[in-house]
C-alpha atoms as a PDB file:
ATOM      1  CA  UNK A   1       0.000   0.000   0.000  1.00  0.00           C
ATOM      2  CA  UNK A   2       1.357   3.402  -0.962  1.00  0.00           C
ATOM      3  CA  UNK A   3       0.535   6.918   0.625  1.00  0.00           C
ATOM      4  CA  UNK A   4      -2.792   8.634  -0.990  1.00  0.00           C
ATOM      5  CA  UNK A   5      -1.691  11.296  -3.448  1.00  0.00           C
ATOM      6  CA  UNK A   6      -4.759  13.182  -2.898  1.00  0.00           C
ATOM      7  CA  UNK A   7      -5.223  12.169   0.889  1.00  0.00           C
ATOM      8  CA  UNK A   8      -8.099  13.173   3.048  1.00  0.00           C
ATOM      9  CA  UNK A   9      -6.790  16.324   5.263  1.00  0.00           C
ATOM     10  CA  UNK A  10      -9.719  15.670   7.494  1.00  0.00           C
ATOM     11  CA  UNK A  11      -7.739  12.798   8.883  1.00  0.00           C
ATOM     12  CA  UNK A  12      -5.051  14.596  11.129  1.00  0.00           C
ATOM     13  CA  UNK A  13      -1.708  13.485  12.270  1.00  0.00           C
ATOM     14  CA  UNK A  14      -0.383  15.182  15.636  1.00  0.00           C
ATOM     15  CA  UNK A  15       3.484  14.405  15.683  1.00  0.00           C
ATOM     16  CA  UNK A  16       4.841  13.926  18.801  1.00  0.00           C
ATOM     17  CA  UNK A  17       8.753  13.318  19.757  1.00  0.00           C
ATOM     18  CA  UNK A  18      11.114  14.287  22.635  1.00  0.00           C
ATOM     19  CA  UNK A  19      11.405  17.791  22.965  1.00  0.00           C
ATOM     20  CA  UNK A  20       8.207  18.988  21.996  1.00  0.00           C
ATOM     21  CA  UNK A  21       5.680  21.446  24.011  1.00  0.00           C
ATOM     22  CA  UNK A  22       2.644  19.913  25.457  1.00  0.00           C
ATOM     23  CA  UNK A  23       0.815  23.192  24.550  1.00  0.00           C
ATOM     24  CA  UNK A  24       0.186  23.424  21.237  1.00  0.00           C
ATOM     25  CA  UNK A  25       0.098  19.364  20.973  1.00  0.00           C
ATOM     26  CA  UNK A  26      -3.453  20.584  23.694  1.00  0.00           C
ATOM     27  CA  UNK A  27      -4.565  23.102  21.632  1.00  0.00           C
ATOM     28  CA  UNK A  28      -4.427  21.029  18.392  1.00  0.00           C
ATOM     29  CA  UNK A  29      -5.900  17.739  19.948  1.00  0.00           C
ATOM     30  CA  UNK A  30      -9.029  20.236  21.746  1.00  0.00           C
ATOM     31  CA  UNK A  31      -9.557  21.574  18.435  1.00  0.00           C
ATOM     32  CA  UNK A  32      -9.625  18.531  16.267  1.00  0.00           C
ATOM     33  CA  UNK A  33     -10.147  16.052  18.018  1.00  0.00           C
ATOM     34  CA  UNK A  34     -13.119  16.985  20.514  1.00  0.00           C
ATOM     35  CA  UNK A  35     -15.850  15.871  20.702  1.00  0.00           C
ATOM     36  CA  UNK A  36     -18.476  19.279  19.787  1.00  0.00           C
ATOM     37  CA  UNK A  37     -21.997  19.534  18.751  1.00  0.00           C
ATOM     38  CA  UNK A  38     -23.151  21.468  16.126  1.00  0.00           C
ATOM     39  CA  UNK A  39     -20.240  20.779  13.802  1.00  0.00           C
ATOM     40  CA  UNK A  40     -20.758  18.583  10.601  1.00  0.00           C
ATOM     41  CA  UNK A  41     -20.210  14.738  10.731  1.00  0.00           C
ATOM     42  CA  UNK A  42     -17.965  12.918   9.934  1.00  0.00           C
ATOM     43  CA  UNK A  43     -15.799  15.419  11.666  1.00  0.00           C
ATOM     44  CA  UNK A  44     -11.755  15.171  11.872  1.00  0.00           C
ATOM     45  CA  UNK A  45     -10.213  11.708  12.839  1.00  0.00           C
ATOM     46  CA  UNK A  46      -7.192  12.746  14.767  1.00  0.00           C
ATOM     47  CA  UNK A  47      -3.826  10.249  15.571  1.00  0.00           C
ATOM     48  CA  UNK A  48      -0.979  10.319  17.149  1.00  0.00           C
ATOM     49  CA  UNK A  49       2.153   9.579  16.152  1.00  0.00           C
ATOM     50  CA  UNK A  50       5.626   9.332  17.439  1.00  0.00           C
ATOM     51  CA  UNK A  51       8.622   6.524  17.480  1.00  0.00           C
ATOM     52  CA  UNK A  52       7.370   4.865  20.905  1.00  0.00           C
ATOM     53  CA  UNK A  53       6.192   5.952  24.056  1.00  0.00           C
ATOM     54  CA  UNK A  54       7.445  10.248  24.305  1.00  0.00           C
ATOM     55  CA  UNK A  55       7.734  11.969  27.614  1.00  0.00           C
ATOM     56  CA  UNK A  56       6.534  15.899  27.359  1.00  0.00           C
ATOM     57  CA  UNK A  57       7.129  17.759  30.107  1.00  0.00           C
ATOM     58  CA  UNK A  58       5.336  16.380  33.239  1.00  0.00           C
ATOM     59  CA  UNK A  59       3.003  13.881  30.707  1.00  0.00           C
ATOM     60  CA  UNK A  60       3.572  10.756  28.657  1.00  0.00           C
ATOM     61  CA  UNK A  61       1.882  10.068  25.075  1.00  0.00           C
ATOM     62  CA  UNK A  62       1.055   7.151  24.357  1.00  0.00           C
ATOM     63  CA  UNK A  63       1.288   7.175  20.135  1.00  0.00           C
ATOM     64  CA  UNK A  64      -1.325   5.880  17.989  1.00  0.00           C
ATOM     65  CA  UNK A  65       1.157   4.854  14.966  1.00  0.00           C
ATOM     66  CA  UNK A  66       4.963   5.456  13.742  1.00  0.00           C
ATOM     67  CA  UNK A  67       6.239   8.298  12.313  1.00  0.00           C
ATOM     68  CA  UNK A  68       6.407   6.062   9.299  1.00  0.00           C
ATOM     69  CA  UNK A  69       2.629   6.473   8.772  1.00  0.00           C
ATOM     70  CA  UNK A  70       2.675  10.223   8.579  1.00  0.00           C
ATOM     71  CA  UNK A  71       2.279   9.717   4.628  1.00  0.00           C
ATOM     72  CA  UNK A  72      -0.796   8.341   5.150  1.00  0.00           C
ATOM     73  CA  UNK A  73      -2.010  11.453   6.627  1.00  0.00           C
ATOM     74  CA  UNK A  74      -4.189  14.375   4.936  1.00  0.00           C
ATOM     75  CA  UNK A  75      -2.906  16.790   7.750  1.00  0.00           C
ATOM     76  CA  UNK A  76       0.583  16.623   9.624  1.00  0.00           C
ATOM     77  CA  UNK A  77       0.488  19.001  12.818  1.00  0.00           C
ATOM     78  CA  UNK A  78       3.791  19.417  14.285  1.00  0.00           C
ATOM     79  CA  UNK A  79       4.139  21.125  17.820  1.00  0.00           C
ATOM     80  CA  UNK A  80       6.363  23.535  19.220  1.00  0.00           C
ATOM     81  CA  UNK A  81       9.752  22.630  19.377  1.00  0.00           C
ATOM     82  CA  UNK A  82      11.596  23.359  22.714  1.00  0.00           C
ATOM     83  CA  UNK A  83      15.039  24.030  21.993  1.00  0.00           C
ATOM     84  CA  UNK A  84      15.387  25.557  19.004  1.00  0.00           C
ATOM     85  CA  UNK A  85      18.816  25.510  19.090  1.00  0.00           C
ATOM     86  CA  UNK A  86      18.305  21.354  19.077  1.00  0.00           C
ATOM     87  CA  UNK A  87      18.044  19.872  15.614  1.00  0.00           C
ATOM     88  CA  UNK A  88      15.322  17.909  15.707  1.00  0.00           C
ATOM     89  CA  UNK A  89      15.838  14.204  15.259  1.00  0.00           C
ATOM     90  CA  UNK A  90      16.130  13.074  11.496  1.00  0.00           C
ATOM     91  CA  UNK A  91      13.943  10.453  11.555  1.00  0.00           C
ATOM     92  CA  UNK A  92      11.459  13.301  12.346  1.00  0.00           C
ATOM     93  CA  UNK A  93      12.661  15.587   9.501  1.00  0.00           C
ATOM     94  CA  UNK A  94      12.555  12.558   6.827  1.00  0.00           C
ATOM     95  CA  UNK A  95       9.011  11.862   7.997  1.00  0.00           C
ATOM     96  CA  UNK A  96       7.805  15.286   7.539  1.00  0.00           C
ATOM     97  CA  UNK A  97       9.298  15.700   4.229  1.00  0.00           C
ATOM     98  CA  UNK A  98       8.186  11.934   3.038  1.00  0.00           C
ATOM     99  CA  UNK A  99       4.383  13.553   4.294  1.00  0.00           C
ATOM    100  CA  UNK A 100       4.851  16.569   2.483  1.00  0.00           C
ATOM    101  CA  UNK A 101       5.744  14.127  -0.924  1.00  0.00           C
ATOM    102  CA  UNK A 102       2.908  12.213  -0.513  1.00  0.00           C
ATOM    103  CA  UNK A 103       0.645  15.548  -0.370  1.00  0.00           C
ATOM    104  CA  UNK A 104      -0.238  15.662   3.077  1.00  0.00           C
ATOM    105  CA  UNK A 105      -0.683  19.496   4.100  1.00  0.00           C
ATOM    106  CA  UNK A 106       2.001  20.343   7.258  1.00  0.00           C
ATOM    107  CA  UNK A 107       1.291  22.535   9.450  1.00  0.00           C
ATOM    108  CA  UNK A 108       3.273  23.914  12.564  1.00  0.00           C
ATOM    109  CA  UNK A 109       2.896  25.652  15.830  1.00  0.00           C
ATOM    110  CA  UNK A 110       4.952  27.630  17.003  1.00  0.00           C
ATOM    111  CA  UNK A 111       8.223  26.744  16.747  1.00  0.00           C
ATOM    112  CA  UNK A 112       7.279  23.741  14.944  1.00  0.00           C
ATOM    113  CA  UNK A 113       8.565  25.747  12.140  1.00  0.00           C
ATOM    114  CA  UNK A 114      12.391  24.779  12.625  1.00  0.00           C
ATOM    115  CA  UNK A 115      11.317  21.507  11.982  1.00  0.00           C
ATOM    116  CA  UNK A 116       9.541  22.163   8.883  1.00  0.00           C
ATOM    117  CA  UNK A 117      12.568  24.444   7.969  1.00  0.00           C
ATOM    118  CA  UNK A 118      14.736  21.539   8.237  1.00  0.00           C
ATOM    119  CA  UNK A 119      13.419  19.756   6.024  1.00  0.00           C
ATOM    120  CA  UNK A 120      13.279  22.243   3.344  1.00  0.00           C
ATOM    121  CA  UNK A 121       9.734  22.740   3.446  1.00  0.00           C
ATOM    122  CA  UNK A 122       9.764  26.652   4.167  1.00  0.00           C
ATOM    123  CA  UNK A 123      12.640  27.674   1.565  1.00  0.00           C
ATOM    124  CA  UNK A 124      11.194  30.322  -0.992  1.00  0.00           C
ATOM    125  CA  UNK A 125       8.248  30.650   1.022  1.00  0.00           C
ATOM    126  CA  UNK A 126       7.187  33.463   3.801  1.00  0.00           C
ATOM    127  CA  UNK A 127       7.113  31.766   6.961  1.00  0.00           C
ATOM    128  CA  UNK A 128       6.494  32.807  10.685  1.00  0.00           C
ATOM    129  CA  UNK A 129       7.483  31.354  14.449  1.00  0.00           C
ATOM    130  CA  UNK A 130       7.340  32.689  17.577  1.00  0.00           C
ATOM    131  CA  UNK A 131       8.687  36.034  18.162  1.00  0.00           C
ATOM    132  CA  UNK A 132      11.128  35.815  20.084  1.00  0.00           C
ATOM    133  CA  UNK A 133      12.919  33.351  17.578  1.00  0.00           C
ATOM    134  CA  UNK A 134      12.033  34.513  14.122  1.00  0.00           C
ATOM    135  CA  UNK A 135      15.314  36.141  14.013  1.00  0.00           C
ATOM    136  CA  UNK A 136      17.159  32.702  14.671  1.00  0.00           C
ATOM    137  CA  UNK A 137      15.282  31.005  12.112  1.00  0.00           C
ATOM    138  CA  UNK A 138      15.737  33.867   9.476  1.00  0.00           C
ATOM    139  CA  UNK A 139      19.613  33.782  10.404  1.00  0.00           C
ATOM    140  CA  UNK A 140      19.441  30.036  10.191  1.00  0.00           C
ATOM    141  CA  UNK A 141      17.490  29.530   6.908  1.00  0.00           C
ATOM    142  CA  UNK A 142      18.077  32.619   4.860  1.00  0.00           C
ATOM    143  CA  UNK A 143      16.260  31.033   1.913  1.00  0.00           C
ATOM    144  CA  UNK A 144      12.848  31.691   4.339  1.00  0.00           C
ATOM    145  CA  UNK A 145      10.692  35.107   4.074  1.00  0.00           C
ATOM    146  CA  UNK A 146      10.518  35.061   7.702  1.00  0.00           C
ATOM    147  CA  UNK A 147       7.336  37.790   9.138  1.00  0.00           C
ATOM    148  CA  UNK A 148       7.462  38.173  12.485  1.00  0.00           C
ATOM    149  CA  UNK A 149       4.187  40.568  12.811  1.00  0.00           C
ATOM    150  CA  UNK A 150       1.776  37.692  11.876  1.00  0.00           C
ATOM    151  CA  UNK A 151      -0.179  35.300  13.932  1.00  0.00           C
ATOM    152  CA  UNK A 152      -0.078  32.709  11.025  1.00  0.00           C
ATOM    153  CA  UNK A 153       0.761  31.919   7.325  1.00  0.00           C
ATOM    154  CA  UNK A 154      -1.115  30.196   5.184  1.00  0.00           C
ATOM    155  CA  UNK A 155       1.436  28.942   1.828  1.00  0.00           C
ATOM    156  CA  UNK A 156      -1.239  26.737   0.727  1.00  0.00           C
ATOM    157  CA  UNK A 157       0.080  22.750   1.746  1.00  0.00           C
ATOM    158  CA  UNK A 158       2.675  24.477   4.294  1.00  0.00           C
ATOM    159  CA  UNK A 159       1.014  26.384   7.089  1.00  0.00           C
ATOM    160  CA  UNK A 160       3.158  28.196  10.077  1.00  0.00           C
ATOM    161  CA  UNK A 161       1.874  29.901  13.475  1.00  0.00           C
ATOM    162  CA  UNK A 162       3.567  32.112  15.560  1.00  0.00           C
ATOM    163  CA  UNK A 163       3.427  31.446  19.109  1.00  0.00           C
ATOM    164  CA  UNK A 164       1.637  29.602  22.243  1.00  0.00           C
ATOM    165  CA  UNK A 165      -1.901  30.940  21.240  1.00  0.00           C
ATOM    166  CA  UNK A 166      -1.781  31.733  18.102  1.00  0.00           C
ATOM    167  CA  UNK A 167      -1.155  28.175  17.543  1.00  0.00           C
ATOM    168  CA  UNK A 168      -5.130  27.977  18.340  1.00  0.00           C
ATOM    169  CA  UNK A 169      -5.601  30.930  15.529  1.00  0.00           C
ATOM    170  CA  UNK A 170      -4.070  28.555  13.115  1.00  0.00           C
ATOM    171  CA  UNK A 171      -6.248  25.355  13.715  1.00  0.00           C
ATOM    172  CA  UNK A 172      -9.261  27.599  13.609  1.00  0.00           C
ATOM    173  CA  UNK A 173      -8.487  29.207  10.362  1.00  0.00           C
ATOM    174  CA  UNK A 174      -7.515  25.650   9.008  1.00  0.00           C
ATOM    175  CA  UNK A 175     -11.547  24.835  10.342  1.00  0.00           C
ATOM    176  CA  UNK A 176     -12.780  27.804   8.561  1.00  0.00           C
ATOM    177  CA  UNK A 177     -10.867  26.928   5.532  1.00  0.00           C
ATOM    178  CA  UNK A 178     -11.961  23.566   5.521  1.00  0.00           C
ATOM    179  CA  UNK A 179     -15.875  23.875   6.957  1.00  0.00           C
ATOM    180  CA  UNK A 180     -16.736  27.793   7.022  1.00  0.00           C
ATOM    181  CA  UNK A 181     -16.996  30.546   9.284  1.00  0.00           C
ATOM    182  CA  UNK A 182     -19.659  29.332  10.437  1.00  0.00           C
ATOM    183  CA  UNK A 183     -18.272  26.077  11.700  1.00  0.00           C
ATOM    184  CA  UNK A 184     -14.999  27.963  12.836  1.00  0.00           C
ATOM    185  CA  UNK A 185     -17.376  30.093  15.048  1.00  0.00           C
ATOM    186  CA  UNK A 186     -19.048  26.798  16.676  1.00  0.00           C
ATOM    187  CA  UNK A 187     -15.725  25.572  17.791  1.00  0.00           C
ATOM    188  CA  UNK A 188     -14.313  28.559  18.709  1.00  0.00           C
ATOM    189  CA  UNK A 189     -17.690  29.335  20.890  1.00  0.00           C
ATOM    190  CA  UNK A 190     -16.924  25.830  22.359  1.00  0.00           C
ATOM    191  CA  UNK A 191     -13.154  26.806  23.405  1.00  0.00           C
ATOM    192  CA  UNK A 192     -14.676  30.159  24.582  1.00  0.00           C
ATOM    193  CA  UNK A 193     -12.133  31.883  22.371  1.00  0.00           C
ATOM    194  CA  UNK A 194     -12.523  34.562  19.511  1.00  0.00           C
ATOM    195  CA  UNK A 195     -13.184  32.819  16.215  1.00  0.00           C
ATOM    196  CA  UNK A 196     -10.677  35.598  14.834  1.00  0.00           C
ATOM    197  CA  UNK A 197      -8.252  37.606  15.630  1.00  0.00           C
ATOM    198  CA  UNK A 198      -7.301  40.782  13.930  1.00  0.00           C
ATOM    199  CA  UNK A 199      -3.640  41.557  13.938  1.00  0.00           C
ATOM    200  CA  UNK A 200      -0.235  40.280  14.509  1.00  0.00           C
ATOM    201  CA  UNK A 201       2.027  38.662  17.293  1.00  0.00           C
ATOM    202  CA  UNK A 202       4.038  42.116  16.956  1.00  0.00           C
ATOM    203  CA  UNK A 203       0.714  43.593  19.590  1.00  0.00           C
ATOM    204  CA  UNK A 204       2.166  40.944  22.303  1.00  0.00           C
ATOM    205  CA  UNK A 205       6.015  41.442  22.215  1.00  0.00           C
ATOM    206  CA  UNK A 206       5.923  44.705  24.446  1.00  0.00           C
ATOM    207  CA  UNK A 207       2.352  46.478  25.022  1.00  0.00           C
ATOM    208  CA  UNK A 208      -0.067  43.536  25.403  1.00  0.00           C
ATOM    209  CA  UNK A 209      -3.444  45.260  26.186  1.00  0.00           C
ATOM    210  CA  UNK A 210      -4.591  45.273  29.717  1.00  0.00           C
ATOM    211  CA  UNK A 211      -7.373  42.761  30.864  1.00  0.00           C
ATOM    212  CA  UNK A 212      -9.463  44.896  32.448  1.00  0.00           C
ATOM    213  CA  UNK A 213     -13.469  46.021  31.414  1.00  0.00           C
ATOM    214  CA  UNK A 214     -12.289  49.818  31.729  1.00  0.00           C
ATOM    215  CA  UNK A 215      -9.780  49.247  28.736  1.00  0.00           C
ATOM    216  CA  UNK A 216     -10.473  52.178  26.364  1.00  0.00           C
ATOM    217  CA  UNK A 217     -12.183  49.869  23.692  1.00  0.00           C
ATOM    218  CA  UNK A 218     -13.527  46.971  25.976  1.00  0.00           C
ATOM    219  CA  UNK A 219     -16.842  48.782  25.147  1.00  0.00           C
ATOM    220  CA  UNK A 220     -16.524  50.195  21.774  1.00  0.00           C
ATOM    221  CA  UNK A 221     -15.512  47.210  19.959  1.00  0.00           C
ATOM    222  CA  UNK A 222     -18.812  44.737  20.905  1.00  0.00           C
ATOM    223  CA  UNK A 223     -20.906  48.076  20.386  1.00  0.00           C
ATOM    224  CA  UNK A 224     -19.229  48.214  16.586  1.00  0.00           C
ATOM    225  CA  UNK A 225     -19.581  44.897  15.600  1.00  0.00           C
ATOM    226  CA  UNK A 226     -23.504  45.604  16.680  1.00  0.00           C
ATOM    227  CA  UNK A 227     -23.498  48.060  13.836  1.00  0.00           C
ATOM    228  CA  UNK A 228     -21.684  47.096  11.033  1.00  0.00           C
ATOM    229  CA  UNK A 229     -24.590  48.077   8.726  1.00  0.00           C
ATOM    230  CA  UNK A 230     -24.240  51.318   9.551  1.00  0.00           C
ATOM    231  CA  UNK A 231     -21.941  53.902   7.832  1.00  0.00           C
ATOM    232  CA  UNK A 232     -19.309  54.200  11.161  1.00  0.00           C
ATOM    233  CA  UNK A 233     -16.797  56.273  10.654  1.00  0.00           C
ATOM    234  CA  UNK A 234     -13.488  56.646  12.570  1.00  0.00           C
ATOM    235  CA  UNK A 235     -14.727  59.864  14.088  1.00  0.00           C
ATOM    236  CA  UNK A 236     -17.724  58.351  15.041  1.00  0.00           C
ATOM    237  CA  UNK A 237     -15.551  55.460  16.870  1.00  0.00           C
ATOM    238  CA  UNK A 238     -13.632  58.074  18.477  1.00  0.00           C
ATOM    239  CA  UNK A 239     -16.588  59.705  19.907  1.00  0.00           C
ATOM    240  CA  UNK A 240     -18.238  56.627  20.852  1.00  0.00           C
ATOM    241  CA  UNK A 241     -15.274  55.717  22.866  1.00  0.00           C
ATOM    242  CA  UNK A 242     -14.499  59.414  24.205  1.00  0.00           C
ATOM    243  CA  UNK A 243     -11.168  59.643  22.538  1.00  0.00           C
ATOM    244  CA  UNK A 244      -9.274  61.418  19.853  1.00  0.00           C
ATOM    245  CA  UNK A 245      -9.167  60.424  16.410  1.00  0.00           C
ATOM    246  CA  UNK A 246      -5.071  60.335  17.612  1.00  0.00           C
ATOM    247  CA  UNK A 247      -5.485  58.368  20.579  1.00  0.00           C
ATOM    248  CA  UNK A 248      -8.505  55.918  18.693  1.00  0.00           C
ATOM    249  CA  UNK A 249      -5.772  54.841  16.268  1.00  0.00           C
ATOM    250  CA  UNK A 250      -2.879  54.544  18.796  1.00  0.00           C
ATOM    251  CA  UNK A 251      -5.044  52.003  21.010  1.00  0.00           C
ATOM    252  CA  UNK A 252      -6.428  50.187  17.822  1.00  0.00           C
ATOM    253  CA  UNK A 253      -2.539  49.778  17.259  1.00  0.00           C
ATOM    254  CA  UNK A 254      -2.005  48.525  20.463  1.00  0.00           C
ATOM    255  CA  UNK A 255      -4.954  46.454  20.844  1.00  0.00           C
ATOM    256  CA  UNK A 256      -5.293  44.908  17.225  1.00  0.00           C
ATOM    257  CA  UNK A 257      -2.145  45.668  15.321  1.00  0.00           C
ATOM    258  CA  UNK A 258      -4.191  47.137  12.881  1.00  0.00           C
ATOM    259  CA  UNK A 259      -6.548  50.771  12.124  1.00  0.00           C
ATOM    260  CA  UNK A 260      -9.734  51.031  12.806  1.00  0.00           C
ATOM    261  CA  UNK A 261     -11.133  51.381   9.389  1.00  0.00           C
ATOM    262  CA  UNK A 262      -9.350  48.439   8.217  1.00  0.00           C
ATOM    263  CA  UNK A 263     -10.664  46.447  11.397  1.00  0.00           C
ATOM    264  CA  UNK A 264     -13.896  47.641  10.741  1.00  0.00           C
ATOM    265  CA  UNK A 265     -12.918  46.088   7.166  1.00  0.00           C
ATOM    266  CA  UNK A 266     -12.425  42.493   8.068  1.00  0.00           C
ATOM    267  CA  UNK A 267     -15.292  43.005  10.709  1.00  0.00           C
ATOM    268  CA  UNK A 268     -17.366  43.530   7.791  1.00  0.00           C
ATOM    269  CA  UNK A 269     -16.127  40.955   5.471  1.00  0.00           C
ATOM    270  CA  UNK A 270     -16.470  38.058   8.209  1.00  0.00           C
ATOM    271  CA  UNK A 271     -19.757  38.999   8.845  1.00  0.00           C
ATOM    272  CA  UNK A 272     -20.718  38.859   5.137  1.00  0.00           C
ATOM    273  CA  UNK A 273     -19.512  35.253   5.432  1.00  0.00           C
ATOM    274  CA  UNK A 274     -21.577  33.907   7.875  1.00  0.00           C
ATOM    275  CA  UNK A 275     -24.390  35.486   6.087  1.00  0.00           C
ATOM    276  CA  UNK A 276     -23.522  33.718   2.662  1.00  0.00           C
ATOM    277  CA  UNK A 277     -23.221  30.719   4.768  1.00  0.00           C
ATOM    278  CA  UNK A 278     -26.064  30.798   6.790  1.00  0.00           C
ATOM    279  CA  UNK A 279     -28.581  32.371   4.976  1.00  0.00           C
ATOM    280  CA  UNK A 280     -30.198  32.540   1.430  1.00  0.00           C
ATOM    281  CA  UNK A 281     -30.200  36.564   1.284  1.00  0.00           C
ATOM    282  CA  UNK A 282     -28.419  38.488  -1.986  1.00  0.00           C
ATOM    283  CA  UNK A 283     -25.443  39.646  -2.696  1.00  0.00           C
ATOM    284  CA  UNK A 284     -26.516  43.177  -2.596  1.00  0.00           C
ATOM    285  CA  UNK A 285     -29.176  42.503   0.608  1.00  0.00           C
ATOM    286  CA  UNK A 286     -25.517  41.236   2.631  1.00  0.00           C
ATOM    287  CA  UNK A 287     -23.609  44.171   0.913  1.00  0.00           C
ATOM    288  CA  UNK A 288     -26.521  46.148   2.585  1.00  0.00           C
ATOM    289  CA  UNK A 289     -26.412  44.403   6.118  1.00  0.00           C
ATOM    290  CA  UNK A 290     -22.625  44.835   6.140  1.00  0.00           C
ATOM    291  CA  UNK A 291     -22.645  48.223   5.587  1.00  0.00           C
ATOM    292  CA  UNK A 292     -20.318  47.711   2.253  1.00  0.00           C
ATOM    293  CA  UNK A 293     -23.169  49.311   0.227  1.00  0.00           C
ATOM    294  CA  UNK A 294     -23.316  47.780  -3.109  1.00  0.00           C
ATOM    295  CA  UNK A 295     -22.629  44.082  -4.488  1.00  0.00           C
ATOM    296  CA  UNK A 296     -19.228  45.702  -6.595  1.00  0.00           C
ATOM    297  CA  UNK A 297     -18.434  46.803  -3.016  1.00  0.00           C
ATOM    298  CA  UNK A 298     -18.585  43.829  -1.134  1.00  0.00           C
ATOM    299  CA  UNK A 299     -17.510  41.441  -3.998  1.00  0.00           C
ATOM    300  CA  UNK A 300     -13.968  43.485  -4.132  1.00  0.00           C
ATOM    301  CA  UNK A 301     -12.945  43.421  -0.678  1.00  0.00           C
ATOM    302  CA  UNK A 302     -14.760  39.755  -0.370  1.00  0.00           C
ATOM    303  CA  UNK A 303     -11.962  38.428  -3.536  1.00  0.00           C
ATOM    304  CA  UNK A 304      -9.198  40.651  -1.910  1.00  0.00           C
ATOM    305  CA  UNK A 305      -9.296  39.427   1.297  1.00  0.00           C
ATOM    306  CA  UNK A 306     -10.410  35.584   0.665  1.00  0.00           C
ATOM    307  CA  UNK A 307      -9.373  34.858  -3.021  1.00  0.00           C
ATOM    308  CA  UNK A 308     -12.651  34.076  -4.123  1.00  0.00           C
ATOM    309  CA  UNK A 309     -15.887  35.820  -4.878  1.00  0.00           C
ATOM    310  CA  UNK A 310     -18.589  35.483  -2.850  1.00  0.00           C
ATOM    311  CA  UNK A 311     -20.722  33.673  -4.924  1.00  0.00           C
ATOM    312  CA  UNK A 312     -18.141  30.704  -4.806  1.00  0.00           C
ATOM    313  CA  UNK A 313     -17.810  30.807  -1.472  1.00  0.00           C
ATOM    314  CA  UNK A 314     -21.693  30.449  -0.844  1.00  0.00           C
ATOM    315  CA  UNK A 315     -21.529  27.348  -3.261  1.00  0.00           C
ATOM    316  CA  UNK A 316     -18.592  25.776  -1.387  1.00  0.00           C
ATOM    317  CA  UNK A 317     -19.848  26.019   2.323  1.00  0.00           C
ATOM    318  CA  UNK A 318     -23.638  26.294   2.048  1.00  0.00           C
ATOM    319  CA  UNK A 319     -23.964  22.621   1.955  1.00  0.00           C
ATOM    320  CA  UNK A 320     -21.231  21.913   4.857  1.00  0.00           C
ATOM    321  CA  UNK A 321     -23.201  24.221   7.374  1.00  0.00           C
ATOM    322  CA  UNK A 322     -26.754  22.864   6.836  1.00  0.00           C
END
């Protein structure tokens, strides 16, 4: 029997060896391999693999298969890596790359991505790891557009997060790639999390914003995405949230690594994909209830920021979220 060229991604391969961070290897089982209602069947069949029995941390895992059945896989996850000044075993490496042959898609957390980048996976391509290391792994693999200012990057087959929880920002957008929005939201509901983030890791390196209600948008953003049919305007975001234009854009900085039109943007655009998924209205009647005005509008900003029009992307996920 020989690996699937065109293999299922919905069946999931966590990778687990010495050295790895029982975080992420969480985060990806909790996503993918929970049990949650409301999500279509048959959902994602999740294994584990590793060489034998691996110690992480404080817990062992118990592996499901060899690393020699990654190939087999529609979906390799590979976890953070804990010393990234470790190469990782090359049994590990070979497997990946044998995977990647056989057309699996690999994806990493964290910084999983040194193992990709070892075995070649990430030359050419732009690439991201946790912050605090995306220097060492652009110094190590200059062939690698390394971006440290993004929570993921999506090349397709080859898929890199940045770090800890933005390894969760990752799985979900692989669920919204592969199910919807709509499905994305239902799990992300279920891990009590956003279903997106706007942004980049570079908000969290020095000026993370402060958990606490009386945070200068802790009020303004829920009241925004309330009104996204309505013309809002970044003075009218300002005054809504007693601030200066000036001081409106410096905590939208802070707090989303982004402006608050162009939040306001993607705010838009999400919500006109849960309508086309959820609902049977026109392309001008969501334009409307988005507040992008017209059909050209919303179709423009819909291709831009999801390759795809809007009409395809009705056609594709309509029939996964009934």
């Amino acid at each position: 029997m020989s690996p699937d060229t065109n293999p299922d991604m919905s069946a999931v391969a966590l990778v687990v060896t010495e050295g790895m961070l029982p975080l992420e290897l969480s985060l990806a089982q909790e996503v993918f391999g929970a049990d949650i209602n409301g999500v279509p069947e048959p959902w994602y069949r999740v294994s584990v693999h590793a060489a034998g029995p691996v110690r992480i941390g404080r817990f062992q895992v118990l592996p499901d298969a060899g690393l020699d059945q990654l190939p087999y896989a529609g979906t390799v996850i590979v976890p953070g890596w804990a010393d990234v000044d470790e190469a990782p075993p090359a049994a590990l490496v070979e497997a990946v790359r044998a995977a990647h042959r056989a057309g699996a898609r690999i994806v990493s957390l964290c910084t999983g991505a040194f193992v990709l980048a070892a075995a070649g996976l990430l030359d050419g391509h732009r690439a991201t790891t946790h912050w605090a290391h995306t220097d060492t792994l652009a110094a190590r693999h200059p062939g690698i557009e390394v971006d440290p200012d993004v929570l993921y990057v999506d090349n397709g087959q080859v898929l890199t997060s940045a770090g800890k929880a933005a390894a969760l920002d990752l799985c979900l957008h692989l669920v919204r790639r592969d199910h919807g929005s709509a499905v994305a939201n239902t799990v992300a509901r279920n891990l009590v999390v956003p279903p997106h983030r706007a942004g980049g890791q570079a908000q969290f390196v020095a000026a993370p914003v402060p958990a606490r209600d009386d945070h200068p948008l802790a009020e303004l953003l829920p009241w925004a995405l309330e009104r996204l049919d309505q013309p809002l305007t970044v003075e009218d975001l300002a005054r809504r949230a007693h601030l200066s234009t000036r001081q409106l854009g410096r905590h939208f900085r802070a707090a989303t690594g982004t402006t608050p039109l162009r939040w306001l943007l993607t705010q838009r655009v999400r919500r006109a994909q849960e309508l086309l998924e959820t609902t049977g209205e026109s392309v001008d009647a969501i334009a409307v209830a988005t507040g992008l005005g017209t059909a050209t509008t919303l179709r423009r900003h819909f291709h831009r920021t999801l390759g795809v029009p809007p009409d395809t992307y009705r056609r594709t996920f309509r029939a996964t979220t009934r």
